[in-house]
N, C-alpha and C. Protein backbone atom coordinates (compact mmCIF):
# COMPACT_ATOMS: atom_id res chain seq x y z
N UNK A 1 33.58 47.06 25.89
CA UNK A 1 33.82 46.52 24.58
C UNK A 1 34.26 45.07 24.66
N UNK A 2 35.28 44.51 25.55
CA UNK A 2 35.57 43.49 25.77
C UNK A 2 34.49 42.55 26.40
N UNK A 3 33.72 42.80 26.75
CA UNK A 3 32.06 42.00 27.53
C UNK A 3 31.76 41.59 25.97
N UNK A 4 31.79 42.87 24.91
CA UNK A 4 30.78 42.58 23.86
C UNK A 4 31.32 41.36 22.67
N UNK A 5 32.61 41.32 23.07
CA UNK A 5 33.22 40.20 22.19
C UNK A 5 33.45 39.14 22.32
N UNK A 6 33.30 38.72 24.06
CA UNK A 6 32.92 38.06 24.91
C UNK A 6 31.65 36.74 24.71
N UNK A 7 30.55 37.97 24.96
CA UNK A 7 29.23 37.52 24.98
C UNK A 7 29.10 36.83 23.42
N UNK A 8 29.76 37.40 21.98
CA UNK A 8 29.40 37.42 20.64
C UNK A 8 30.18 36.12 20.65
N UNK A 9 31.37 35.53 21.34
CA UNK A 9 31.84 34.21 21.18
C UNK A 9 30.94 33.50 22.21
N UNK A 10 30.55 33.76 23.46
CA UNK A 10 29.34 32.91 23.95
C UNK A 10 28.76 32.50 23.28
N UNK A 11 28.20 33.20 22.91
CA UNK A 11 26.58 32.86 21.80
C UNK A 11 26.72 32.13 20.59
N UNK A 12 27.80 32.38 19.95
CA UNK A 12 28.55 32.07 18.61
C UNK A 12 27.81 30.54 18.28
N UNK A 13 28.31 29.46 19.59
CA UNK A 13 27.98 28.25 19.34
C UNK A 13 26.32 27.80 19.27
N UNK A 14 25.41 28.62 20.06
CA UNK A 14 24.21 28.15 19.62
C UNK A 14 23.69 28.93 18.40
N UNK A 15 24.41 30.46 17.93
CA UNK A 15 23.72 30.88 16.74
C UNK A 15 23.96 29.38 15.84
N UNK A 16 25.30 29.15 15.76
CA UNK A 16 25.57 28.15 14.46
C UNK A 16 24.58 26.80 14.32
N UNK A 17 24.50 26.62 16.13
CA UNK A 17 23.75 25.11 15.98
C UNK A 17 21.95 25.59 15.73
N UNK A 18 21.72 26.75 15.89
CA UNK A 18 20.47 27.20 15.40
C UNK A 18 20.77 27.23 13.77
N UNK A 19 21.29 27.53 13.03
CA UNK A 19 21.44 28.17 11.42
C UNK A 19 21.49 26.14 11.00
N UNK A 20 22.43 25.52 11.32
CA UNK A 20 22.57 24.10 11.46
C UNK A 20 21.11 23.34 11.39
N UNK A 21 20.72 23.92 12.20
CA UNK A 21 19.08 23.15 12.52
C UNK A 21 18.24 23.48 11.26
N UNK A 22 18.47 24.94 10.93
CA UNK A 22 17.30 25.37 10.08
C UNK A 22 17.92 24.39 8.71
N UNK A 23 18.95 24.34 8.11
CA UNK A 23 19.57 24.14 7.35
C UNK A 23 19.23 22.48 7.17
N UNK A 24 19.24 21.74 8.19
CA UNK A 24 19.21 20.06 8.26
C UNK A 24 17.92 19.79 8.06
N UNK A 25 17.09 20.95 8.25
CA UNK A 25 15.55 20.34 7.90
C UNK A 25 14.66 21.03 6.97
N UNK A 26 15.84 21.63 6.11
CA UNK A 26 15.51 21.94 4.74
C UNK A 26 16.02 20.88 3.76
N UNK A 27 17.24 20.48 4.00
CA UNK A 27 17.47 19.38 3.29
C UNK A 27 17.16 18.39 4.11
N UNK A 28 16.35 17.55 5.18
CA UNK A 28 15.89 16.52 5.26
C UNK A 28 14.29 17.02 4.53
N UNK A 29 13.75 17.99 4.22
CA UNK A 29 12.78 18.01 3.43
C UNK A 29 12.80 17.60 2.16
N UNK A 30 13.85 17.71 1.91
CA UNK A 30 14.08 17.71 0.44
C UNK A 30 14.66 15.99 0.35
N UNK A 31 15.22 15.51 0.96
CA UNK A 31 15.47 13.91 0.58
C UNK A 31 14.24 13.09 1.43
N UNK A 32 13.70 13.48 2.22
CA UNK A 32 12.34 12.78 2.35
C UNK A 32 11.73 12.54 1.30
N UNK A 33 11.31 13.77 0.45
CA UNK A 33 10.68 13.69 -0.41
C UNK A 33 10.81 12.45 -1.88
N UNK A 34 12.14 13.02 -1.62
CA UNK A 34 12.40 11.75 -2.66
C UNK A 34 12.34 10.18 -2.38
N UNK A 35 12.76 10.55 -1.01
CA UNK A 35 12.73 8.37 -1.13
C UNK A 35 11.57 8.43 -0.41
N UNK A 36 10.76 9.46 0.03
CA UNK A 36 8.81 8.90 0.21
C UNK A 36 8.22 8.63 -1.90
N UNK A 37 8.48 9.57 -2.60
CA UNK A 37 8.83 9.14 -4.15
C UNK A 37 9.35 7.63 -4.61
N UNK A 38 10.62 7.93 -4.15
CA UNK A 38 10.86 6.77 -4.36
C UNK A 38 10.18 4.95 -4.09
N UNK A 39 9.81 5.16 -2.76
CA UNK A 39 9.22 3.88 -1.24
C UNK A 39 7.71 3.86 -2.34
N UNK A 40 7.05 4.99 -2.66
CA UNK A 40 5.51 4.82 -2.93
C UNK A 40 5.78 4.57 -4.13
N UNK A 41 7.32 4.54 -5.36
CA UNK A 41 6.53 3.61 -6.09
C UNK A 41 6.35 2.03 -6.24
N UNK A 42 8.00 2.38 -5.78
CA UNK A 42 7.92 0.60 -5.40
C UNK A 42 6.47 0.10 -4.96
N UNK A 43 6.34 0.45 -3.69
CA UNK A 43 5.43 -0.35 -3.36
C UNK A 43 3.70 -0.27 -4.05
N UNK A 44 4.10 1.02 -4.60
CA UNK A 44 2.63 1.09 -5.50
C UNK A 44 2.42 0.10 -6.62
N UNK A 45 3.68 -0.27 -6.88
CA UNK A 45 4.04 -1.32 -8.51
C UNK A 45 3.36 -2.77 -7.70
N UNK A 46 3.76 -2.89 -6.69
CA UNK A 46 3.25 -4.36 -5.91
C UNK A 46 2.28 -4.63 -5.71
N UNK A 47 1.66 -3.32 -5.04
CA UNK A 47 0.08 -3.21 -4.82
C UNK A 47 -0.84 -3.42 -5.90
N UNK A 48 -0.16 -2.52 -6.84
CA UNK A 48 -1.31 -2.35 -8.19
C UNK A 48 -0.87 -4.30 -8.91
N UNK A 49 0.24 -4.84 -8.66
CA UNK A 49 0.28 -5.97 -9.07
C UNK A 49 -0.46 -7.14 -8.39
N UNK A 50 -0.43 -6.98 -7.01
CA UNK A 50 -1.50 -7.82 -6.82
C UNK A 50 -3.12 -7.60 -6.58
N UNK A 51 -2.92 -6.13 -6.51
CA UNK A 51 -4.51 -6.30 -6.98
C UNK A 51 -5.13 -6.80 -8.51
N UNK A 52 -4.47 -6.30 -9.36
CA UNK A 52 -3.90 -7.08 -10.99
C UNK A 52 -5.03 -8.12 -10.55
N UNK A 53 -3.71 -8.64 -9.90
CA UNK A 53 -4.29 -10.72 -9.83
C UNK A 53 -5.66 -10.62 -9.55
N UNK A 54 -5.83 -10.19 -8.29
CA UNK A 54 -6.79 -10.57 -7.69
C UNK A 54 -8.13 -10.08 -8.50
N UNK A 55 -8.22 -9.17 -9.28
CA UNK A 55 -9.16 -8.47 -10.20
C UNK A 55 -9.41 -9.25 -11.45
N UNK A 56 -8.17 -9.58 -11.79
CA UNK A 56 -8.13 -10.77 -13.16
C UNK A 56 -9.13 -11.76 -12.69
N UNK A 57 -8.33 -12.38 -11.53
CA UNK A 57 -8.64 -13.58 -11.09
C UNK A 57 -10.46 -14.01 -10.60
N UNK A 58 -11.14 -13.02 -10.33
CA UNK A 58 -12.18 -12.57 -9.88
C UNK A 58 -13.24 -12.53 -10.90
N UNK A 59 -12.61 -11.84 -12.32
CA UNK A 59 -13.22 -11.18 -13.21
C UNK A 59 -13.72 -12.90 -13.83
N UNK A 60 -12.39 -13.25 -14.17
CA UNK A 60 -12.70 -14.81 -14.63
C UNK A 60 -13.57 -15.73 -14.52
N UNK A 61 -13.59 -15.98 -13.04
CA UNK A 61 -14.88 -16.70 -12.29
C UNK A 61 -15.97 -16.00 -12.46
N UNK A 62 -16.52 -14.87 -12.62
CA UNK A 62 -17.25 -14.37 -12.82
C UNK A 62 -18.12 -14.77 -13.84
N UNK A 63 -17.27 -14.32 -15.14
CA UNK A 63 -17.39 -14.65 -16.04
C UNK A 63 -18.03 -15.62 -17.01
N UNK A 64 -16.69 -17.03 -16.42
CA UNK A 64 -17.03 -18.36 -16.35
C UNK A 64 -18.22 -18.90 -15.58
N UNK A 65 -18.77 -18.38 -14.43
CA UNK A 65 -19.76 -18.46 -13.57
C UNK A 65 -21.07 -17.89 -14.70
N UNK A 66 -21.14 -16.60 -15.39
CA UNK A 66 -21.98 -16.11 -16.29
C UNK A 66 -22.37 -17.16 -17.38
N UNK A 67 -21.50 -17.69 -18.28
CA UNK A 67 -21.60 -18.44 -19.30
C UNK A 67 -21.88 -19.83 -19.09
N UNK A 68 -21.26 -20.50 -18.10
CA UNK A 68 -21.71 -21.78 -17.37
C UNK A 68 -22.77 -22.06 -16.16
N UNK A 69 -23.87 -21.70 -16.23
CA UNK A 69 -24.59 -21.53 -14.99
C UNK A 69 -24.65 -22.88 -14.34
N UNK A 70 -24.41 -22.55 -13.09
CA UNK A 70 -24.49 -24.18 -12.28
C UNK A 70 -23.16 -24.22 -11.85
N UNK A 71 -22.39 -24.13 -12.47
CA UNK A 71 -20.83 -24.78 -12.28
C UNK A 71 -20.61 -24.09 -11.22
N UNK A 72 -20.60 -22.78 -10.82
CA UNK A 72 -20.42 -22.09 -9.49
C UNK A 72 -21.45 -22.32 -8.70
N UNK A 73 -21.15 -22.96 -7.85
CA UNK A 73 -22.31 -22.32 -6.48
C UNK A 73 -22.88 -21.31 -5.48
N UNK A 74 -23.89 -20.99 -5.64
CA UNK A 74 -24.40 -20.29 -5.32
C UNK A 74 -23.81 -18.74 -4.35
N UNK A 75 -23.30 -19.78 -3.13
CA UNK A 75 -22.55 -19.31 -2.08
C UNK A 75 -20.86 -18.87 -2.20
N UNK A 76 -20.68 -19.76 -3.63
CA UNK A 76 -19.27 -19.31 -3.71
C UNK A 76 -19.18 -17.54 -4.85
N UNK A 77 -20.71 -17.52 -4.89
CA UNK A 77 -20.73 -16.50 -6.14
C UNK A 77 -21.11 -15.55 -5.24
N UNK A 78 -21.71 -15.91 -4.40
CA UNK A 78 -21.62 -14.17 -3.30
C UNK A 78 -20.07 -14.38 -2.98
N UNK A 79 -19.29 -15.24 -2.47
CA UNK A 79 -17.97 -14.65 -2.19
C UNK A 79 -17.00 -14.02 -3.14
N UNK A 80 -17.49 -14.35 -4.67
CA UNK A 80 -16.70 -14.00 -5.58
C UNK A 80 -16.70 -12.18 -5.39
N UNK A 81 -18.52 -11.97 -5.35
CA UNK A 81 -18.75 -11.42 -6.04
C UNK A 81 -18.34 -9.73 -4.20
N UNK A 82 -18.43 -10.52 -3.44
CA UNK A 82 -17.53 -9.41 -2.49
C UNK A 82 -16.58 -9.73 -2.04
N UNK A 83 -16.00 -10.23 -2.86
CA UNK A 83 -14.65 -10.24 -3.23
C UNK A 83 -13.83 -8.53 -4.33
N UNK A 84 -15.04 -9.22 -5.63
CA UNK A 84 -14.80 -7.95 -6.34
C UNK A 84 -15.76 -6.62 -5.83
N UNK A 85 -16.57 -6.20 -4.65
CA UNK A 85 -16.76 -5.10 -4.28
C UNK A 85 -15.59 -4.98 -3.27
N UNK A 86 -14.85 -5.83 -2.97
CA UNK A 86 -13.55 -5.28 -1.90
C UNK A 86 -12.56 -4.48 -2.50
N UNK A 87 -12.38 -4.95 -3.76
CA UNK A 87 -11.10 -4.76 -4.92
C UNK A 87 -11.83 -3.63 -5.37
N UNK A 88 -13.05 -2.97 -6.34
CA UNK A 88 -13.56 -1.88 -6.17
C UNK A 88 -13.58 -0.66 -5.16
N UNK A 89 -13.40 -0.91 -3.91
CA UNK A 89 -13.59 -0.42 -2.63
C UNK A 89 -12.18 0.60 -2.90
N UNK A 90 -11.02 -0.04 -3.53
CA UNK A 90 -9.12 0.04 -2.95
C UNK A 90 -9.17 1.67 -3.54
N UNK A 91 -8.98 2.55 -2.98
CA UNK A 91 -9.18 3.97 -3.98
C UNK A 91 -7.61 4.33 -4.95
N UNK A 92 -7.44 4.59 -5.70
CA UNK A 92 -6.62 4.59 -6.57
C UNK A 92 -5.61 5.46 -5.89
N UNK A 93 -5.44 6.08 -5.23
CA UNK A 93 -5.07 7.73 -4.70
C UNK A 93 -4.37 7.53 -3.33
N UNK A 94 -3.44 7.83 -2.52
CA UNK A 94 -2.99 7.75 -1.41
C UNK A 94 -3.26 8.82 -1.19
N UNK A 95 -4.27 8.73 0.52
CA UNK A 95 -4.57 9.92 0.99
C UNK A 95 -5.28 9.21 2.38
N UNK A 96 -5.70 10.26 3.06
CA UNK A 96 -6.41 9.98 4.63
C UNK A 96 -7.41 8.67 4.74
N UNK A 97 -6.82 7.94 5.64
CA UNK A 97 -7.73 6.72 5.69
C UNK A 97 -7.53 5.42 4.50
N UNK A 98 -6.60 5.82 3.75
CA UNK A 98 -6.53 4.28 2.52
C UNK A 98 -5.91 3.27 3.24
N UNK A 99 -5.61 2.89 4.07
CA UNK A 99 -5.21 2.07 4.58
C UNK A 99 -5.14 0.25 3.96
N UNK A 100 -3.84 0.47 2.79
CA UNK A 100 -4.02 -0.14 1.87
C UNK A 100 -3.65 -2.00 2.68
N UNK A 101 -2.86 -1.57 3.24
CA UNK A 101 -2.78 -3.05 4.16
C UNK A 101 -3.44 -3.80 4.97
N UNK A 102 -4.69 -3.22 5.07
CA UNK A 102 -5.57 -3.53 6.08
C UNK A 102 -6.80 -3.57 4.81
N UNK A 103 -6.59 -3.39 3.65
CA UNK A 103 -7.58 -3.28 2.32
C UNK A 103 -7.37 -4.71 1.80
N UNK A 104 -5.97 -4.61 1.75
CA UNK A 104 -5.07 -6.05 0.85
C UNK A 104 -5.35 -7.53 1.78
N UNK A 105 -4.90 -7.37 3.07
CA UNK A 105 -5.18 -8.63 3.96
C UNK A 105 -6.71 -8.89 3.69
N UNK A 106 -7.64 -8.27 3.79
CA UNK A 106 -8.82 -8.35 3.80
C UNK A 106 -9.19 -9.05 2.05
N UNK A 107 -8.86 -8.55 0.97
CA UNK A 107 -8.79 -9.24 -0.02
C UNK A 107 -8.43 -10.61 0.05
N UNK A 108 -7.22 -10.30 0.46
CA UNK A 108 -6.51 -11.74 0.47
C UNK A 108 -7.30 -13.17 1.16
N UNK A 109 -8.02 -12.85 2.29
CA UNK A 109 -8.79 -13.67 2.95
C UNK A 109 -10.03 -14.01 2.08
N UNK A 110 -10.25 -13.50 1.09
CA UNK A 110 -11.59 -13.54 0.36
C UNK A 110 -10.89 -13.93 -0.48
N UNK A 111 -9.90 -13.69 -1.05
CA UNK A 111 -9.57 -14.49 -2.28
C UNK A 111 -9.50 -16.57 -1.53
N UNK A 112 -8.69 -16.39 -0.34
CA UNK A 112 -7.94 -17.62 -0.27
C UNK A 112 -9.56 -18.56 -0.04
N UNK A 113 -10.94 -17.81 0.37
CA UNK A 113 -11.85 -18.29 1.71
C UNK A 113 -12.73 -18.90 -0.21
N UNK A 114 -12.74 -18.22 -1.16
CA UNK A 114 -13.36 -17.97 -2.42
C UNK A 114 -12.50 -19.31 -3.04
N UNK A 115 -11.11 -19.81 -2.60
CA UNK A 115 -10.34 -20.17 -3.49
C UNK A 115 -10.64 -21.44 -3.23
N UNK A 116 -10.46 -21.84 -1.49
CA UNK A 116 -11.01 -22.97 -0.66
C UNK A 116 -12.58 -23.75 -0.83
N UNK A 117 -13.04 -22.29 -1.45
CA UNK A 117 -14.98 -22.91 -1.87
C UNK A 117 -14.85 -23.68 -2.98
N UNK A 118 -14.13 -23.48 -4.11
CA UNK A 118 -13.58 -23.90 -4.97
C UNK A 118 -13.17 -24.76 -5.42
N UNK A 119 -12.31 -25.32 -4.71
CA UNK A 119 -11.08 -26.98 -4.47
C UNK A 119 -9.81 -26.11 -5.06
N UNK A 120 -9.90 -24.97 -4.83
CA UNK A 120 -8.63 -24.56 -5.85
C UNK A 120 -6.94 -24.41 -4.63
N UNK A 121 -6.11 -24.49 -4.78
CA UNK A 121 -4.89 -24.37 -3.60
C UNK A 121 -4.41 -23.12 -4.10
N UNK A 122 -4.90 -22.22 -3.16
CA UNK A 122 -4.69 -20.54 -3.55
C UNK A 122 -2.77 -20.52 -3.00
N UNK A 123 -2.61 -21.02 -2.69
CA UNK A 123 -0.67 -20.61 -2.54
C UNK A 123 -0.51 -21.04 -4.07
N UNK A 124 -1.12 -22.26 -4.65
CA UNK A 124 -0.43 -21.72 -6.20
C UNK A 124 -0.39 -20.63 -7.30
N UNK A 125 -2.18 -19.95 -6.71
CA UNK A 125 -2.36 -19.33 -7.39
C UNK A 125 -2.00 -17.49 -6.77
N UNK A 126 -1.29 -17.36 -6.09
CA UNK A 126 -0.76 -15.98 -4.95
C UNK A 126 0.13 -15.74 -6.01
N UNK A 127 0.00 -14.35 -6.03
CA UNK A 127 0.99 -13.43 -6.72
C UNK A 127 1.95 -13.85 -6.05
N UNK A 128 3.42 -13.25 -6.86
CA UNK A 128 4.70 -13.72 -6.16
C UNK A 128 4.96 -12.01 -5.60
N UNK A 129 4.92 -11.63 -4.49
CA UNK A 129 4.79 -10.47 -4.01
C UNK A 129 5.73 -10.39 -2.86
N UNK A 130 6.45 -8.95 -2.96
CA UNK A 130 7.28 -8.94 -1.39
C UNK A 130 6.27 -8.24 -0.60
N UNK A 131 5.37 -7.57 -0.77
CA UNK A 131 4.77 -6.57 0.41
C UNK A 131 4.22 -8.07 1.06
N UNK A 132 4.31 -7.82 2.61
CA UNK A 132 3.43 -8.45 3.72
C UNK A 132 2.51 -7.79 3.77
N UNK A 133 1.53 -8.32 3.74
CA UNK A 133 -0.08 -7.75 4.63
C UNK A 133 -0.08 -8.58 5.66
């Protein structure tokens, strides 16, 4: 009998740090969740803001390029214009493969390469954005 009360305080310390374990990663499930909630909207508000720009900004020239023929050149109207199949491309949805930072840099180089065809100084015209790409 004395072995058995023994062994039941042996053990005592890993039952608890087992019940402990199960317990810490039920509630780290549960506050993940929220500040992955939380992290995706922030940064979804940024994303969807500078794509904003860059879609506005795109749409415009376009536009202006439509109604004024000539004024754009030729070569700057294919960059416009995959520019806006890049920004089309961005899938609305977070899921396997969106790899939105490696979507955004790639914009961004077409906006600045589109902005430079231009005479335009694309740092004036850059969203005011914290995400880095």
């Amino acid at each position: 009998m004395d072995d058995d009360i023994f062994d039941r305080i042996a053990n005592l310390e890993d039952e608890l740090e087992d019940i402990g374990y199960i317990e810490g990663l039920e509630a780290g499930k549960i506050i993940g969740r929220i500040e992955g909630r939380e992290m995706g909207c922030d940064n979804g508000l940024s994303i969807g803001r500078d794509l904003g720009f860059y879609q506005g900004w795109v749409q415009q020239w376009l536009r202006t390029a439509a109604v004024r023929p000539g004024l754009v050149p030729e070569r700057v109207l294919k960059k416009l214009t995959a520019l806006q199949s890049a920004i089309d491309e961005v899938p609305m949805a977070n899921g396997e493969g969106a790899d939105f930072g490696a979507r955004l840099k790639a914009i961004q180089l077409k906006f600045k390469t589109a902005s430079a065809m231009l005479g335009i100084n694309a740092a004036a015209e850059l969203p005011t954005s914290t995400l880095s790409y």
